[in-house]
N, C-alpha and C. Protein backbone atom coordinates (compact mmCIF):
# COMPACT_ATOMS: atom_id res chain seq x y z
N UNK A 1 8.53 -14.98 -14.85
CA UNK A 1 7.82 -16.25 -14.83
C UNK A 1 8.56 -17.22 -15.76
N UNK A 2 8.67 -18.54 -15.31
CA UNK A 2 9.87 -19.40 -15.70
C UNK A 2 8.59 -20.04 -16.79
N UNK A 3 8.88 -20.79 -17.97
CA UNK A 3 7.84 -21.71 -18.86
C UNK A 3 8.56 -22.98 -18.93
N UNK A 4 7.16 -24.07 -18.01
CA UNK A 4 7.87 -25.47 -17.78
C UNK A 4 7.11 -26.30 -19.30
N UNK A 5 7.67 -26.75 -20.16
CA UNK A 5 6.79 -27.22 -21.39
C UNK A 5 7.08 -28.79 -21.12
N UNK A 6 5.54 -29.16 -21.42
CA UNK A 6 5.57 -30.55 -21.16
C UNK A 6 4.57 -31.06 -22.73
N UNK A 7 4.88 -32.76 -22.46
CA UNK A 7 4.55 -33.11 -23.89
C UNK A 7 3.71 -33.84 -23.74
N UNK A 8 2.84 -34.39 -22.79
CA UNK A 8 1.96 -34.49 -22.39
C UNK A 8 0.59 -34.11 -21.84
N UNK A 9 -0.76 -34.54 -22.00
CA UNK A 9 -1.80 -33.81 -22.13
C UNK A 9 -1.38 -33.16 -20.72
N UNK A 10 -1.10 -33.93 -19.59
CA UNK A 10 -0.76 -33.52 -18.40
C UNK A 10 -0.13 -33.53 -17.53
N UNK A 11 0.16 -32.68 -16.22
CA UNK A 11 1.63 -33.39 -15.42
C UNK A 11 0.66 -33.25 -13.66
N UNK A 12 1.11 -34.52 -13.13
CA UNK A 12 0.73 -34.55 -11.73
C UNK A 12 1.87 -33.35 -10.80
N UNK A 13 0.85 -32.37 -10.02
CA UNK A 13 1.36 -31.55 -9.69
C UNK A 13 2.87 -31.57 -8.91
N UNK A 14 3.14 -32.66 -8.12
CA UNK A 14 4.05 -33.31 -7.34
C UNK A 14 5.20 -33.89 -8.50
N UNK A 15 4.40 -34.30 -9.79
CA UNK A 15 5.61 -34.26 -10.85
C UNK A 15 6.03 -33.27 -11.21
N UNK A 16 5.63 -32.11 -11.13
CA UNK A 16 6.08 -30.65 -11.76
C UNK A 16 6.89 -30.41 -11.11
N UNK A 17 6.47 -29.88 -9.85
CA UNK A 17 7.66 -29.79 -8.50
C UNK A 17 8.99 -30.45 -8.90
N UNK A 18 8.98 -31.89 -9.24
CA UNK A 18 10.51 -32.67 -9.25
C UNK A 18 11.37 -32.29 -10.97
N UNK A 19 9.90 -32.01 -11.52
CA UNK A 19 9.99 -32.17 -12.81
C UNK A 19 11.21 -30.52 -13.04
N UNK A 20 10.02 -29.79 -12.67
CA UNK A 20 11.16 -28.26 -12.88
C UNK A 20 12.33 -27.95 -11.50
N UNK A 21 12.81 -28.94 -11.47
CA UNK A 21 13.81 -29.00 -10.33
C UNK A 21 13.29 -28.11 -8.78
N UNK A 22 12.17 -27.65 -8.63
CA UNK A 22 11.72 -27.19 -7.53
C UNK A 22 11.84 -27.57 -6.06
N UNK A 23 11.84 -28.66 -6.63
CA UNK A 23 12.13 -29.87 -5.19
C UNK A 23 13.27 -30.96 -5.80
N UNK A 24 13.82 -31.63 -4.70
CA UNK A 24 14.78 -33.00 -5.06
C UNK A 24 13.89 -33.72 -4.89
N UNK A 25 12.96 -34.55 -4.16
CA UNK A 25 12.24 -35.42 -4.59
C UNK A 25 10.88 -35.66 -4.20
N UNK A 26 9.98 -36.81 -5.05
CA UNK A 26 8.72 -36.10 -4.31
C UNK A 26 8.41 -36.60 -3.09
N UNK A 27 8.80 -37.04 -1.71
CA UNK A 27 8.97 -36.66 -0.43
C UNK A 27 8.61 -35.01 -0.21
N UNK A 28 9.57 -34.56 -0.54
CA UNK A 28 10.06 -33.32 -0.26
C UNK A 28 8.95 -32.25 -1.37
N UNK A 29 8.13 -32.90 -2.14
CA UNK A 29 6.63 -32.21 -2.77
C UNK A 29 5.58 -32.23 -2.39
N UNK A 30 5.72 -33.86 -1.70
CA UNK A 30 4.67 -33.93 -1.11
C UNK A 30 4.60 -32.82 0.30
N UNK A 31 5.69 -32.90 0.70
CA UNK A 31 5.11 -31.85 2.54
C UNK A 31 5.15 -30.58 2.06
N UNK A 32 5.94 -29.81 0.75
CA UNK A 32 5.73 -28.80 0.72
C UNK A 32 3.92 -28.41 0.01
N UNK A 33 3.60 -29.43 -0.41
CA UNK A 33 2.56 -29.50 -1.05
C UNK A 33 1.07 -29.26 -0.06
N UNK A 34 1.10 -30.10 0.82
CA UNK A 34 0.35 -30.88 1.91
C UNK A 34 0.31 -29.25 2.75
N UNK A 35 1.16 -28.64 3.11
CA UNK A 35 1.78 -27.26 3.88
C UNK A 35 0.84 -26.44 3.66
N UNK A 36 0.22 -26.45 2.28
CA UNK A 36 0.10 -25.32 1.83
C UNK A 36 1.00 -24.21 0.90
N UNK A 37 2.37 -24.67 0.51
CA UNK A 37 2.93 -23.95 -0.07
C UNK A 37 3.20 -23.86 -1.33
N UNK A 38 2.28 -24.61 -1.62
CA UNK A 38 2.21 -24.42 -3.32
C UNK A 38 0.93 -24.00 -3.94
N UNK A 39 1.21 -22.75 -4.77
CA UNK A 39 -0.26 -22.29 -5.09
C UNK A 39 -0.52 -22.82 -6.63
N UNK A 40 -1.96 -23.26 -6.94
CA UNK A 40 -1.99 -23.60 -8.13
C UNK A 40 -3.40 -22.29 -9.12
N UNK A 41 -2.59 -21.87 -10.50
CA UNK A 41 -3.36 -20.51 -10.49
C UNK A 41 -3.92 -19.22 -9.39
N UNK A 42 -3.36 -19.47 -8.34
CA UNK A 42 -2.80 -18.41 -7.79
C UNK A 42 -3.52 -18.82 -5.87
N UNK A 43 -4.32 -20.23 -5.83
CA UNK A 43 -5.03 -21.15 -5.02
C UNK A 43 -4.36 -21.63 -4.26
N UNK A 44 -4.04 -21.88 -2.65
CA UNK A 44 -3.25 -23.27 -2.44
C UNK A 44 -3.74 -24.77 -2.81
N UNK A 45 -2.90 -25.54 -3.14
CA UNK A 45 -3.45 -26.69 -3.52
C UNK A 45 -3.16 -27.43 -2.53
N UNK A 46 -3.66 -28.27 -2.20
CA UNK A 46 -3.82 -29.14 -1.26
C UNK A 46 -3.44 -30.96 -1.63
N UNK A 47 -3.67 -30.66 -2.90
CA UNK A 47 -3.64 -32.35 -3.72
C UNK A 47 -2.45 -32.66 -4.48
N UNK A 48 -1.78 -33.47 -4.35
CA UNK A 48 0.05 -33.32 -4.77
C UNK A 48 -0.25 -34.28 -6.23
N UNK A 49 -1.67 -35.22 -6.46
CA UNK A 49 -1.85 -35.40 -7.68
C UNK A 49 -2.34 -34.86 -8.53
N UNK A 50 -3.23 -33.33 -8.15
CA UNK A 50 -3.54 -32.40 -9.26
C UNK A 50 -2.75 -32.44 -10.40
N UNK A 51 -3.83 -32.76 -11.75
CA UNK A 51 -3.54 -32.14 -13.14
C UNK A 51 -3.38 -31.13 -13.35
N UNK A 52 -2.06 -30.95 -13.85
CA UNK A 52 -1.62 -29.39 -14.06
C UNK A 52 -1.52 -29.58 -15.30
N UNK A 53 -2.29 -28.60 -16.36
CA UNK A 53 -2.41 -28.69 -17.74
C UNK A 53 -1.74 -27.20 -18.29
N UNK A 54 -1.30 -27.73 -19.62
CA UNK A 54 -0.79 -26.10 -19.93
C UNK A 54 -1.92 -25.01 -20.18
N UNK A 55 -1.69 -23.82 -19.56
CA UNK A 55 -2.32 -22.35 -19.24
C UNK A 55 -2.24 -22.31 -17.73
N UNK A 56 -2.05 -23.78 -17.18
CA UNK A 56 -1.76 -23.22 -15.25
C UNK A 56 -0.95 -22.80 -14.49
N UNK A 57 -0.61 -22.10 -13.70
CA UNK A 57 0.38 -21.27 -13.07
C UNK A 57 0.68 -21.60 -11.80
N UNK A 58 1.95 -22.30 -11.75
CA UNK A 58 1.78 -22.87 -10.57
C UNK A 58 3.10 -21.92 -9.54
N UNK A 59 2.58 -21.64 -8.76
CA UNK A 59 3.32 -20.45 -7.56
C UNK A 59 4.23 -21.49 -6.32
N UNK A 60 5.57 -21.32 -5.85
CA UNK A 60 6.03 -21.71 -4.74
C UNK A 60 7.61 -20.38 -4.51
N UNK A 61 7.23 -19.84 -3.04
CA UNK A 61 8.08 -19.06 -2.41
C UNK A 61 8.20 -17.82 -3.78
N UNK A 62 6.74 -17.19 -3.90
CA UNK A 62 6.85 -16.17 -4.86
C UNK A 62 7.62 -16.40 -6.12
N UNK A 63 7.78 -17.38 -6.66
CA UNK A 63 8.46 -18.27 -8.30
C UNK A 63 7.07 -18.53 -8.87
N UNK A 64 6.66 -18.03 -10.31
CA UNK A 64 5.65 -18.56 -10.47
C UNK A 64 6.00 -19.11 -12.18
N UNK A 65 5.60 -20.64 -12.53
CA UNK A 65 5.82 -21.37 -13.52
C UNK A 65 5.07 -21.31 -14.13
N UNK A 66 5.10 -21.34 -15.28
CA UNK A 66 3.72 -21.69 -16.51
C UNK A 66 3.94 -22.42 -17.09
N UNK A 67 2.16 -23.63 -17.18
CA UNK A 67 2.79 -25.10 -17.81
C UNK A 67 2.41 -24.54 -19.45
N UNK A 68 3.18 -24.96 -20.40
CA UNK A 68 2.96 -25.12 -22.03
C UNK A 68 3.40 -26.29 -22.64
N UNK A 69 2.46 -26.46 -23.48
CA UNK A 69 2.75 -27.46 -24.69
C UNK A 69 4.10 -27.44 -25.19
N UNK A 70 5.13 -28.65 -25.70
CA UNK A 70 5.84 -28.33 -26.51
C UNK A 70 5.50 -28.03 -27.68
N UNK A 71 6.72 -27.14 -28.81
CA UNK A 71 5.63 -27.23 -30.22
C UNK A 71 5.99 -28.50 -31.07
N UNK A 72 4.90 -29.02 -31.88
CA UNK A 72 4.95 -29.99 -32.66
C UNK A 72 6.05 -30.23 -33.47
């Protein structure tokens, strides 16, 4: 499991995707998103603006990310 650390309270799920290089852009988050192929805590998500906060696990093609805080 890869750890994507962000410094923000939160990241829009479709930003994560571009954010941890998962996708080239969000076009290409949005349909994988929309598909069904992105699971969020282990769910498909359906919403490409879901808050993804750190402790969530976000799953695509069996890769699964974990969002964390940076440290202070």
């Amino acid at each position: 499991m890869q750890t994507i650390t962000i410094h923000t309270e939160f990241i829009k799920l479709q930003d994560l995707l571009k954010f941890a290089d998962i996708t080239g852009s969000g076009g290409e988050a949005k349909v994988l998103i929309q598909d069904g192929q992105v699971l969020v805590d282990g769910e498909p998500c359906l919403q490409r603006g879901r808050k993804i906060r750190p402790g969530n696990i976000v799953t695509f093609q069996h890769q699964s990310y974990c969002v964390a805080y940076a440290d202070p």
